[in-house]
N, C-alpha and C. Protein backbone atom coordinates (compact mmCIF):
# COMPACT_ATOMS: atom_id res chain seq x y z
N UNK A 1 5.64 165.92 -50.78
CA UNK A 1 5.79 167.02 -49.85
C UNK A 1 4.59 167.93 -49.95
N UNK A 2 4.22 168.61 -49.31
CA UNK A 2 3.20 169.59 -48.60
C UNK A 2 3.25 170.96 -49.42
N UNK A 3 2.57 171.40 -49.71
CA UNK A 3 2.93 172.86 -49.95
C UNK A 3 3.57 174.14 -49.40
N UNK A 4 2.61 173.50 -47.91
CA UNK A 4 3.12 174.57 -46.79
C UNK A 4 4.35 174.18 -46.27
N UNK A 5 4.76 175.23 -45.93
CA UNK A 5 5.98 174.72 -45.06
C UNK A 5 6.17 174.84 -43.59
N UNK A 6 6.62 174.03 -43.46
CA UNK A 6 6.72 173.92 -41.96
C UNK A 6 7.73 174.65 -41.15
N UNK A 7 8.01 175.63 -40.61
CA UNK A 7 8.83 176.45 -39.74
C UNK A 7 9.84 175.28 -39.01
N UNK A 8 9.06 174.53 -38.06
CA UNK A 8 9.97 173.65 -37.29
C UNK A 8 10.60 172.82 -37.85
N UNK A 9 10.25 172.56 -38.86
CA UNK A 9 11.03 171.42 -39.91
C UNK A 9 12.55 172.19 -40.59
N UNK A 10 11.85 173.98 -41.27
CA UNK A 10 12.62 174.02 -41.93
C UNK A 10 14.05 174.28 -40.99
N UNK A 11 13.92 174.92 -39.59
CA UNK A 11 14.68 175.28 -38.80
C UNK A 11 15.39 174.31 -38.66
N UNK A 12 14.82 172.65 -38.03
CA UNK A 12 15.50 171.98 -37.82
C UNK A 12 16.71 171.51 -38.88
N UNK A 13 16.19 171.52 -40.48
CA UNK A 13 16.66 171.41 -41.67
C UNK A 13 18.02 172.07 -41.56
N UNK A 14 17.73 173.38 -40.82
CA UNK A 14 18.95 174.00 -41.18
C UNK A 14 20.27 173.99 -40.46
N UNK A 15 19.47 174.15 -38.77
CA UNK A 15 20.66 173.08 -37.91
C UNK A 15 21.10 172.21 -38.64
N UNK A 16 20.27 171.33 -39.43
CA UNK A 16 21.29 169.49 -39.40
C UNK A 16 22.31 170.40 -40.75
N UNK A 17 21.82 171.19 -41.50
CA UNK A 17 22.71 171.47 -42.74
C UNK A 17 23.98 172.66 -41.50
N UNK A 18 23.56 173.25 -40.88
CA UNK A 18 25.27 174.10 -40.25
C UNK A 18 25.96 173.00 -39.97
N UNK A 19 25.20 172.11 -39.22
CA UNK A 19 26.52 171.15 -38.63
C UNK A 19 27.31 170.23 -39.57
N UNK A 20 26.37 170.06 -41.06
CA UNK A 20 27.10 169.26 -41.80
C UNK A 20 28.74 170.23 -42.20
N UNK A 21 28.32 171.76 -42.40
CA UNK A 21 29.20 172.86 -42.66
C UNK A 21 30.30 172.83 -41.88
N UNK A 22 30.02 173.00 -40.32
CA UNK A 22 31.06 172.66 -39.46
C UNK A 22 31.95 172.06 -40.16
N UNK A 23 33.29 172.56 -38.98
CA UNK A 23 34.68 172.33 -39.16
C UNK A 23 34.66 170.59 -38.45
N UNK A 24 34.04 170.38 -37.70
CA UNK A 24 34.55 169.13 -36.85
C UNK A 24 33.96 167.62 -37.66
N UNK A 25 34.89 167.32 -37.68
CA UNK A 25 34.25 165.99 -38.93
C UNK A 25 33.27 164.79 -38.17
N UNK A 26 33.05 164.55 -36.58
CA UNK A 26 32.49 164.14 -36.11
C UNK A 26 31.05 164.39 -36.46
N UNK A 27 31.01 165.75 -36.21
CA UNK A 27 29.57 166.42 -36.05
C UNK A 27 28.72 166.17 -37.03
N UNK A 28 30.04 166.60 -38.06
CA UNK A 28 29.20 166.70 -39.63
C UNK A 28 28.49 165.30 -40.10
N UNK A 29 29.65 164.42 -39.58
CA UNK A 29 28.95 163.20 -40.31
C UNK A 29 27.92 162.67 -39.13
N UNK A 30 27.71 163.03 -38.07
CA UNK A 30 26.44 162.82 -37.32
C UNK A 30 25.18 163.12 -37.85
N UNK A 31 25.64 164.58 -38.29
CA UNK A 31 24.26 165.48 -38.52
C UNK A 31 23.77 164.74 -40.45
N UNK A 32 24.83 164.34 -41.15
CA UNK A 32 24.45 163.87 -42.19
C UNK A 32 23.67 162.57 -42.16
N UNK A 33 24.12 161.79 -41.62
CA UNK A 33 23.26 160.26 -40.82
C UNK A 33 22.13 161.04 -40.22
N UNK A 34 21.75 162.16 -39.62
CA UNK A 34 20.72 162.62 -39.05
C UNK A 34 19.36 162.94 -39.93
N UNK A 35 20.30 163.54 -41.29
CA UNK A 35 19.50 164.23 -42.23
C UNK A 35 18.86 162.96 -43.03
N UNK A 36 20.00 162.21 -43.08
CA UNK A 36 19.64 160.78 -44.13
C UNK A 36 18.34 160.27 -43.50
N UNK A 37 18.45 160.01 -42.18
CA UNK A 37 17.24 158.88 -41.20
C UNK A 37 15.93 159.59 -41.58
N UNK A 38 16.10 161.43 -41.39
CA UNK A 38 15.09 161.97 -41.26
C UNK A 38 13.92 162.11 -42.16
N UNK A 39 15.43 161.71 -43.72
CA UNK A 39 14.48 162.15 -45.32
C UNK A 39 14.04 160.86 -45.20
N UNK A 40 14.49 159.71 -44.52
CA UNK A 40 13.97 158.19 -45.17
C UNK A 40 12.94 158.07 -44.64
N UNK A 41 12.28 158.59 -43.10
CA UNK A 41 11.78 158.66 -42.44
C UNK A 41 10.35 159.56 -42.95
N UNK A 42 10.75 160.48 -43.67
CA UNK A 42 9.86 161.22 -44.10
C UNK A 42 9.44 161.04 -45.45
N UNK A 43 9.78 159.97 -45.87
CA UNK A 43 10.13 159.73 -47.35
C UNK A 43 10.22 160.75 -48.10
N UNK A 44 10.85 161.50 -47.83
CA UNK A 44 11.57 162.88 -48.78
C UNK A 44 13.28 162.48 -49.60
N UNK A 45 13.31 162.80 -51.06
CA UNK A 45 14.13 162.22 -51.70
C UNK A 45 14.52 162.91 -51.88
N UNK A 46 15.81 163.23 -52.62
CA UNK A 46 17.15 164.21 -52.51
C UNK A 46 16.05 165.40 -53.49
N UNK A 47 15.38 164.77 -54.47
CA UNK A 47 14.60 166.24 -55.62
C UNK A 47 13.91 167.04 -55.23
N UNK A 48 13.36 165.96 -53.64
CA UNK A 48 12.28 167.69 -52.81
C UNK A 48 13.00 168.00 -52.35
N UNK A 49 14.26 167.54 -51.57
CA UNK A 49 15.04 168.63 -50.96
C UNK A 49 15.60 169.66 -51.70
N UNK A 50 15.47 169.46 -52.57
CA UNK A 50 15.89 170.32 -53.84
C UNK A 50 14.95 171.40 -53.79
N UNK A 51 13.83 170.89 -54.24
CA UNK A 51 13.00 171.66 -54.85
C UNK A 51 12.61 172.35 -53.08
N UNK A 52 12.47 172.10 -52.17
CA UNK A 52 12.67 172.84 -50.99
C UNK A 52 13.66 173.92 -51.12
N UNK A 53 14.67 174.02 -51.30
CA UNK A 53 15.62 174.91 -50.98
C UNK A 53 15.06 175.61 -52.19
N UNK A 54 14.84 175.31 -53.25
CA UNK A 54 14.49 176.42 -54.13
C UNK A 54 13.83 177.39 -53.95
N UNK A 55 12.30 176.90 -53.32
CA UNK A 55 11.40 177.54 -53.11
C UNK A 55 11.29 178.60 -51.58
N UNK A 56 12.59 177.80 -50.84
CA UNK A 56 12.68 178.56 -49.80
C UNK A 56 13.59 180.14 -50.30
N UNK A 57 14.76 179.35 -50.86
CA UNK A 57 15.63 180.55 -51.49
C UNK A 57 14.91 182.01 -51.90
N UNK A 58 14.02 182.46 -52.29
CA UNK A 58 13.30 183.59 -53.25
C UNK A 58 12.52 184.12 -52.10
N UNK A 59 12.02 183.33 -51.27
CA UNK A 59 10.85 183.84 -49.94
C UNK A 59 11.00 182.82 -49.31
N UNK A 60 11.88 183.53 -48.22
CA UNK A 60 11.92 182.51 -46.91
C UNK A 60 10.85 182.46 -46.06
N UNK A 61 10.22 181.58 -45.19
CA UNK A 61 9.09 181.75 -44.38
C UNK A 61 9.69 182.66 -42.85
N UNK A 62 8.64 182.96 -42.81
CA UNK A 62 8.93 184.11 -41.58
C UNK A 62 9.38 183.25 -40.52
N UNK A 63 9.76 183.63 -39.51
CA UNK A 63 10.41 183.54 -38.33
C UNK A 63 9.51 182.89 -37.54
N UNK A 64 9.42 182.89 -36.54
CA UNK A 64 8.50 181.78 -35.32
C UNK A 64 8.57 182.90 -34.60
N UNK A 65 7.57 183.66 -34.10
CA UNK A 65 7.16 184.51 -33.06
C UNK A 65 8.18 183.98 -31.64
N UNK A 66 8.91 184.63 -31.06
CA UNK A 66 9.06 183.75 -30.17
C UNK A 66 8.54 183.76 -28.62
N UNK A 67 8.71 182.65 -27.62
CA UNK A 67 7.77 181.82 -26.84
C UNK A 67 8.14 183.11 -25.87
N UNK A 68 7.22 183.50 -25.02
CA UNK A 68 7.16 184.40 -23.68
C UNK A 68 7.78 183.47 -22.94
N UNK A 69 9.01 184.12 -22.24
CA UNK A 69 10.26 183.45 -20.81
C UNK A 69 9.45 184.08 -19.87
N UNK A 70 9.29 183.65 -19.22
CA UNK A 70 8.62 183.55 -17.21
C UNK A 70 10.24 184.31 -16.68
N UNK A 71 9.54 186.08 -16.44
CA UNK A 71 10.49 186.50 -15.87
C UNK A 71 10.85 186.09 -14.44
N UNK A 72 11.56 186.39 -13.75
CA UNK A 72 12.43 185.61 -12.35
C UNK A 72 11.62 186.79 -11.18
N UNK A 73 10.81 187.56 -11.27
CA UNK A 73 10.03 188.01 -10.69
C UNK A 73 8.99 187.93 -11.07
N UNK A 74 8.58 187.03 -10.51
CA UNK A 74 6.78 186.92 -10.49
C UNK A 74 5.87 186.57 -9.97
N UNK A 75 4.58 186.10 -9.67
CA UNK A 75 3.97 186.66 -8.60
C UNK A 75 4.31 185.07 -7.65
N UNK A 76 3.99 185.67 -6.50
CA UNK A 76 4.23 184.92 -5.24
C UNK A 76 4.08 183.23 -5.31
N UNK A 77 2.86 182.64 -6.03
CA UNK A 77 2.87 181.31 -6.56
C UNK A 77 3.89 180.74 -7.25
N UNK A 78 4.81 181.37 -8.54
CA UNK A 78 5.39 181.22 -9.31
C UNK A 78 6.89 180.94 -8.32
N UNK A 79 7.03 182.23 -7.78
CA UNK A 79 8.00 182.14 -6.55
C UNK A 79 8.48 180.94 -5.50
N UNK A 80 6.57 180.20 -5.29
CA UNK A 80 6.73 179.23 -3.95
C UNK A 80 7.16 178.03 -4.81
N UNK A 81 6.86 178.15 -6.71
CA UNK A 81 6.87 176.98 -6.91
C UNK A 81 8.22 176.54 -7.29
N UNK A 82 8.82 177.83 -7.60
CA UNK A 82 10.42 177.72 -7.70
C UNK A 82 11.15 177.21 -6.58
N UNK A 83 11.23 178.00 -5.17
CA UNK A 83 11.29 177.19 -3.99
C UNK A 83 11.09 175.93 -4.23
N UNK A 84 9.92 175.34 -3.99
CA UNK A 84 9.79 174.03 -4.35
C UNK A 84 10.38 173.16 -5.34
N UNK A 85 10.86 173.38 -6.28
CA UNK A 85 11.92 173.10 -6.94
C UNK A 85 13.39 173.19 -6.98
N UNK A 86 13.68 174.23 -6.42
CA UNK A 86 14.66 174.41 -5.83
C UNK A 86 14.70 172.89 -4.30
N UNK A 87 13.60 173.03 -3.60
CA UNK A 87 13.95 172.08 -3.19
C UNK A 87 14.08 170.68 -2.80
N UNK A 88 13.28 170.57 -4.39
CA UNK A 88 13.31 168.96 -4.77
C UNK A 88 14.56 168.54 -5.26
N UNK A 89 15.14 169.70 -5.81
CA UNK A 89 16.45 169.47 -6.88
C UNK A 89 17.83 168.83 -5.52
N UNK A 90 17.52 170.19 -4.82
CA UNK A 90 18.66 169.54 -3.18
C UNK A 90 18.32 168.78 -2.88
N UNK A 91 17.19 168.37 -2.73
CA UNK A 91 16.80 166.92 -2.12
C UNK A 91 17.34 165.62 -2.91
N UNK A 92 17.02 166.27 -4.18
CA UNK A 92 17.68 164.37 -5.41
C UNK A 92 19.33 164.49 -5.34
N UNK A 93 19.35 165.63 -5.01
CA UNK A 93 21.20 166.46 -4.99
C UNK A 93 21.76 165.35 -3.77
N UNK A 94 20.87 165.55 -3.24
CA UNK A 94 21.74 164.88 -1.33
C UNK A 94 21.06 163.69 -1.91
N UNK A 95 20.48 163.07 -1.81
CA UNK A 95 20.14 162.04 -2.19
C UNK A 95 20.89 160.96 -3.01
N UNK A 96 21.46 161.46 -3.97
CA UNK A 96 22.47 160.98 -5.35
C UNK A 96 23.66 161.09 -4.32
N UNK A 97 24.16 161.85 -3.99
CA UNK A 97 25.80 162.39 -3.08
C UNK A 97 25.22 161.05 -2.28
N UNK A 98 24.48 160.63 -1.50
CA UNK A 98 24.67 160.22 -0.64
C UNK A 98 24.40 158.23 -1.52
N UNK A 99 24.03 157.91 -2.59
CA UNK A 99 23.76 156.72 -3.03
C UNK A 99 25.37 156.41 -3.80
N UNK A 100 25.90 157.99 -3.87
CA UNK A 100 27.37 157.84 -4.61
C UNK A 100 28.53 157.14 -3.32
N UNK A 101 28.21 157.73 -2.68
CA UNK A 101 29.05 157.50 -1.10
C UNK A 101 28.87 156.48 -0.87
N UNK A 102 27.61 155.79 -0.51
CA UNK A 102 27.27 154.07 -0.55
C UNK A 102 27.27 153.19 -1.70
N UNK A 103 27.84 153.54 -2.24
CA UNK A 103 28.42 152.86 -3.80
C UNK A 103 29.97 152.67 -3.65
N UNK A 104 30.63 153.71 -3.58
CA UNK A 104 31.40 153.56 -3.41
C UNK A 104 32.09 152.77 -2.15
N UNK A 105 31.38 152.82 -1.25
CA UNK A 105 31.93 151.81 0.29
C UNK A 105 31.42 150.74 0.05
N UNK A 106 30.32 150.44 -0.94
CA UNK A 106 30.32 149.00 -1.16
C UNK A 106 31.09 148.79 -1.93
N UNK A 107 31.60 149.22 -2.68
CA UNK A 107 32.56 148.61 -3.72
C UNK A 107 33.75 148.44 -3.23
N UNK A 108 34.31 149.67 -2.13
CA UNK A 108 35.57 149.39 -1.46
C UNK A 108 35.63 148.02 -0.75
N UNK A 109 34.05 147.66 -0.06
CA UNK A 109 34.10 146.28 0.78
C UNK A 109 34.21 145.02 -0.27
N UNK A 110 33.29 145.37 -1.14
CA UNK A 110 33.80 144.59 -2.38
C UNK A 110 35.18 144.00 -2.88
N UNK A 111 36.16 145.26 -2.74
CA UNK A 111 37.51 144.83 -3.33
C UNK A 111 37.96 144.16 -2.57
N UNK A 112 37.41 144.72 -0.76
CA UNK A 112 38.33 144.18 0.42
C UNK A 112 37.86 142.72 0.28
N UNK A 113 36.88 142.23 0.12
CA UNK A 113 36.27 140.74 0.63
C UNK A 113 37.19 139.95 -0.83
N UNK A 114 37.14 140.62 -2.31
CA UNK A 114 37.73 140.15 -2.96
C UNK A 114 38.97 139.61 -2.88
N UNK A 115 39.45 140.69 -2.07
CA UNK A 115 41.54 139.99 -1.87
C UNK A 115 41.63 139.18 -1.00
N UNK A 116 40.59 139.40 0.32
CA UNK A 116 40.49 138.31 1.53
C UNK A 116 40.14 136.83 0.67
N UNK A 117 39.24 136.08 -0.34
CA UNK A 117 39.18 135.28 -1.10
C UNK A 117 40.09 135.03 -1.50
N UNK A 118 40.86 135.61 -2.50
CA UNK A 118 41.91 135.15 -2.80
C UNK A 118 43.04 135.08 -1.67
N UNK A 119 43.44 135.67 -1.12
CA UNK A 119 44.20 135.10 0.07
C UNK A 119 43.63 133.81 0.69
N UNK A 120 42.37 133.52 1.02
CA UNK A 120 42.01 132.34 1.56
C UNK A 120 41.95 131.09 1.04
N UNK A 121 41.74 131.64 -0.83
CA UNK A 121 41.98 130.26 -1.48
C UNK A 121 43.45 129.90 -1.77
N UNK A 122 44.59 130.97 -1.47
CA UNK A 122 45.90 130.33 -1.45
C UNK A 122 46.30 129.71 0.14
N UNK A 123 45.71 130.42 0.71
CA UNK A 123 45.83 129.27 2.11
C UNK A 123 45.32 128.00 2.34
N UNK A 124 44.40 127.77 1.36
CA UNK A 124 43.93 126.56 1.33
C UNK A 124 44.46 125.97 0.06
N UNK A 125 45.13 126.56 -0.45
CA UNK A 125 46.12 125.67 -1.72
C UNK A 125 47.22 125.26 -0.75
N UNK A 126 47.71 126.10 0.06
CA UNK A 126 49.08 125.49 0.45
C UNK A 126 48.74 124.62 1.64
N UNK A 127 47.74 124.42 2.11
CA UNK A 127 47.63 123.74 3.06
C UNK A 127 47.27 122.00 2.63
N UNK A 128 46.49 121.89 1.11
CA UNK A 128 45.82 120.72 0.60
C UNK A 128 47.47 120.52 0.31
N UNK A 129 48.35 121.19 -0.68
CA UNK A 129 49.85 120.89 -0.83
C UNK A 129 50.64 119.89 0.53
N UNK A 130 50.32 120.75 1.87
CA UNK A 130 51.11 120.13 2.58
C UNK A 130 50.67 119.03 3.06
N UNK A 131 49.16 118.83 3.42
CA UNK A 131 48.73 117.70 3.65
C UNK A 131 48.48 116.43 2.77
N UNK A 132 49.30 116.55 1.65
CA UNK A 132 49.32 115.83 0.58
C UNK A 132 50.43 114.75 1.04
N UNK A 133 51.59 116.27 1.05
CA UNK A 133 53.00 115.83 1.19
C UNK A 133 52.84 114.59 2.89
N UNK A 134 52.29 115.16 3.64
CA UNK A 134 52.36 114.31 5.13
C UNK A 134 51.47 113.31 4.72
N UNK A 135 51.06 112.86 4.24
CA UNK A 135 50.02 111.46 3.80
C UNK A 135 51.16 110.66 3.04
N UNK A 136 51.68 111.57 2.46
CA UNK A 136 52.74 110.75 1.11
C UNK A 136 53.80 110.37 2.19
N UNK A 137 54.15 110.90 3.04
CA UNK A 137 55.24 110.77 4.07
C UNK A 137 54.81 109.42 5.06
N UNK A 138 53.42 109.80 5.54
CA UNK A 138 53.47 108.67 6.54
C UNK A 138 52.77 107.05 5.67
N UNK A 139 52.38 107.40 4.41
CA UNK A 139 52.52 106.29 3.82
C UNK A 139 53.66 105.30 3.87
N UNK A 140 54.68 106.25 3.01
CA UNK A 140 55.97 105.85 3.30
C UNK A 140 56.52 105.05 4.72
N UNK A 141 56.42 106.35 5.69
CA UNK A 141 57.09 105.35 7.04
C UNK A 141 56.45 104.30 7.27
N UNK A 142 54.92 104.02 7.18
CA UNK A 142 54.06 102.84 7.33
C UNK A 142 54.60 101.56 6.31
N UNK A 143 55.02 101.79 5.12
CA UNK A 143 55.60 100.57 4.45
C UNK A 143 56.86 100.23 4.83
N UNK A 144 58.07 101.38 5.38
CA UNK A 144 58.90 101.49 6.03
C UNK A 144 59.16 99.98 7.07
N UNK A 145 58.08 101.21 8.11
CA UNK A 145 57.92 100.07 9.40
C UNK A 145 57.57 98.54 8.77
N UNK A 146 56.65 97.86 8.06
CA UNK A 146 55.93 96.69 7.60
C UNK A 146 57.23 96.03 7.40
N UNK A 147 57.72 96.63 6.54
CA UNK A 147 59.38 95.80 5.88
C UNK A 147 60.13 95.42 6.73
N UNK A 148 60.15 96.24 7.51
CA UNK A 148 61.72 96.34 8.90
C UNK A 148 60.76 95.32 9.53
N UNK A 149 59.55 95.43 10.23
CA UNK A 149 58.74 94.17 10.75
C UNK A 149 58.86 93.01 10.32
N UNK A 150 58.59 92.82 8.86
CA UNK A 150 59.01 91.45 8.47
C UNK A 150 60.19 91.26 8.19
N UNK A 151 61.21 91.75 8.16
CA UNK A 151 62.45 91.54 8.10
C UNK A 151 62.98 90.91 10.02
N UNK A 152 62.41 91.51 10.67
CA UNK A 152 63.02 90.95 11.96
C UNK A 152 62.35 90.09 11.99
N UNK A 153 61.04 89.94 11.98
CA UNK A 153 60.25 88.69 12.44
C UNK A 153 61.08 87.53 11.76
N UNK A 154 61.18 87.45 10.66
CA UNK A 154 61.93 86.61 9.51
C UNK A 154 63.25 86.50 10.45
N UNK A 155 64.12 87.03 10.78
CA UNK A 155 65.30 87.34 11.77
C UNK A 155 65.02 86.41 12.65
N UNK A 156 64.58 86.86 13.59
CA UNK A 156 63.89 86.23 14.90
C UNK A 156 63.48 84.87 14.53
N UNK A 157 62.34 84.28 13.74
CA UNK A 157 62.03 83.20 13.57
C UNK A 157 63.37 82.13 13.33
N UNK A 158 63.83 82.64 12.42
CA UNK A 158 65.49 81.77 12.03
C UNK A 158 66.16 81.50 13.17
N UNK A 159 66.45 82.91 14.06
CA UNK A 159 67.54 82.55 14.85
C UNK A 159 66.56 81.73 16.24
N UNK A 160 65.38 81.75 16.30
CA UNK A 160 64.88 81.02 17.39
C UNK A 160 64.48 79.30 16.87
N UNK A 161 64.49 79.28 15.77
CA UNK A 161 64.42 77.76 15.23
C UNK A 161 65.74 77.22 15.75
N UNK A 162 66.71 77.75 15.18
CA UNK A 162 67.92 77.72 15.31
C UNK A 162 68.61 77.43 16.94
N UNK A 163 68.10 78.38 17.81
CA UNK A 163 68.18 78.17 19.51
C UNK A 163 67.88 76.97 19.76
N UNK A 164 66.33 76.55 19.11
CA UNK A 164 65.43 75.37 19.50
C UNK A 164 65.85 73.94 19.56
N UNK A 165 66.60 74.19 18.18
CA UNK A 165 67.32 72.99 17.58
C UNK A 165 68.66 72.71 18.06
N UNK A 166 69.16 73.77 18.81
CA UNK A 166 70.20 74.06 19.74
C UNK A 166 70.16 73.04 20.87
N UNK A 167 69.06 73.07 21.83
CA UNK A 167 68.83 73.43 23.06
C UNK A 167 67.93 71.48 23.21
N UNK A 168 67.34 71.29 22.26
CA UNK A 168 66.61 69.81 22.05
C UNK A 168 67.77 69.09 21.43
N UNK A 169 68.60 69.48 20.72
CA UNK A 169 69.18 68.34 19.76
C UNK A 169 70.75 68.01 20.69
N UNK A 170 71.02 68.65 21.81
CA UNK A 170 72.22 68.92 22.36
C UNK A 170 73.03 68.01 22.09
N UNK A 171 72.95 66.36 21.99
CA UNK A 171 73.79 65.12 21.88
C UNK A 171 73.21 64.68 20.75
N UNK A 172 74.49 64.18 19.59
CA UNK A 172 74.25 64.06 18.40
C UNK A 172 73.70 62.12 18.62
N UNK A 173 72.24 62.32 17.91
CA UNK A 173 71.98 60.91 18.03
C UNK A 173 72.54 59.73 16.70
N UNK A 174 72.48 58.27 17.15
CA UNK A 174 73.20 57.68 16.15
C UNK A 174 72.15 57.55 15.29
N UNK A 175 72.63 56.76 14.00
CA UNK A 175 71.75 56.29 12.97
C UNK A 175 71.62 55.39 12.77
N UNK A 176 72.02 54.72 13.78
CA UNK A 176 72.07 52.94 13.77
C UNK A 176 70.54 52.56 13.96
N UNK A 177 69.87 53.53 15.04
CA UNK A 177 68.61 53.34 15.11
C UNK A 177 67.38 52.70 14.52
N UNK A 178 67.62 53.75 13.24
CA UNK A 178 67.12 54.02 11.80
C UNK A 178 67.16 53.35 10.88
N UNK A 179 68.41 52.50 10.67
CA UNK A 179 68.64 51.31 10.28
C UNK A 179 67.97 50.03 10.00
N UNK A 180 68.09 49.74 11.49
CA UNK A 180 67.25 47.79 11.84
C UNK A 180 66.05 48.35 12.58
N UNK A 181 65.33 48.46 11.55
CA UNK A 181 64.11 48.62 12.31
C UNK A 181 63.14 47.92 11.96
């Protein structure tokens, strides 16, 4: 450590030590992780902080003069430049209001296109469902029909052999024929 001391250091020193004091246990243990980073950072070890507070204790270093504030009357430049700030600030003001507004309507179209999807992919679930079912159906009647087809044809063929043999064979021939031949 330095001999001199540093004003901004020690100030800051002393913030991080009120807040360790504080009542709110958040803070404190922020500001202690704060103090820790800062000594490791500075490679300062718990004995100069020591020997810091000692030497501060007996003769504290004076105060920091403090910085001249720019009173709210002043001359006419100072004035235009406030204006001007003033109306850059409305300008990012409307600007933001208005990127919040189009954020938000995209996101509303967002949700809307989202539920329309899902509605469209259950319309197309129930529709692959039903056209499943009518394929499975007219499969069916198609083997249906084939069977009943060959079942009559089979029908038909019998009973028209049957006519044939009817209609040619009318007078029973002998077998004597067949015989002496």
């Amino acid at each position: 450590m330095s001999d001199s001391l540093d004003p901004r250091e020690v100030k800051i020193l002393s913030d991080i030590l009120a807040l360790v004091l504080d009542d709110q246990p958040g803070q404190a243990s922020n500001a202690l992780d704060a103090l820790r980073s800062r000594a490791q950072r500075n490679k300062t070890t718990g004995g100069a902080l020591k020997n810091l507070f000692v030497a501060i204790a007996p003769n504290p270093p004076p105060r920091a003069a403090p910085r001249a504030r720019a009173s709210r009357s002043t001359s006419g430049a100072g004035t235009a430049d406030m204006q001007a700030a003033r109306a850059q600030i409305l300008r990012l003001t409307e600007s933001l209001n208005r990127m919040d507004l189009d954020l938000r309507t995209t996101r509303a179209q967002a949700a809307e296109l989202s539920s329309r999807l899902i509605a469209t992919q259950k319309a197309r679930t129930e529709t692959q469902a039903e056209l499943v079912a009518m394929r499975s159906t007219l499969t069916t009647r198609r083997l249906t029909v084939a069977i009943m087809a060959l079942v009559v044809g089979t029908v038909v063929g019998i009973a028209g052999s049957e006519f044939w043999h009817a209609l040619v064979l009318s007078a029973p021939t002998s077998n004597a024929q067949f015989l002496h031949g």
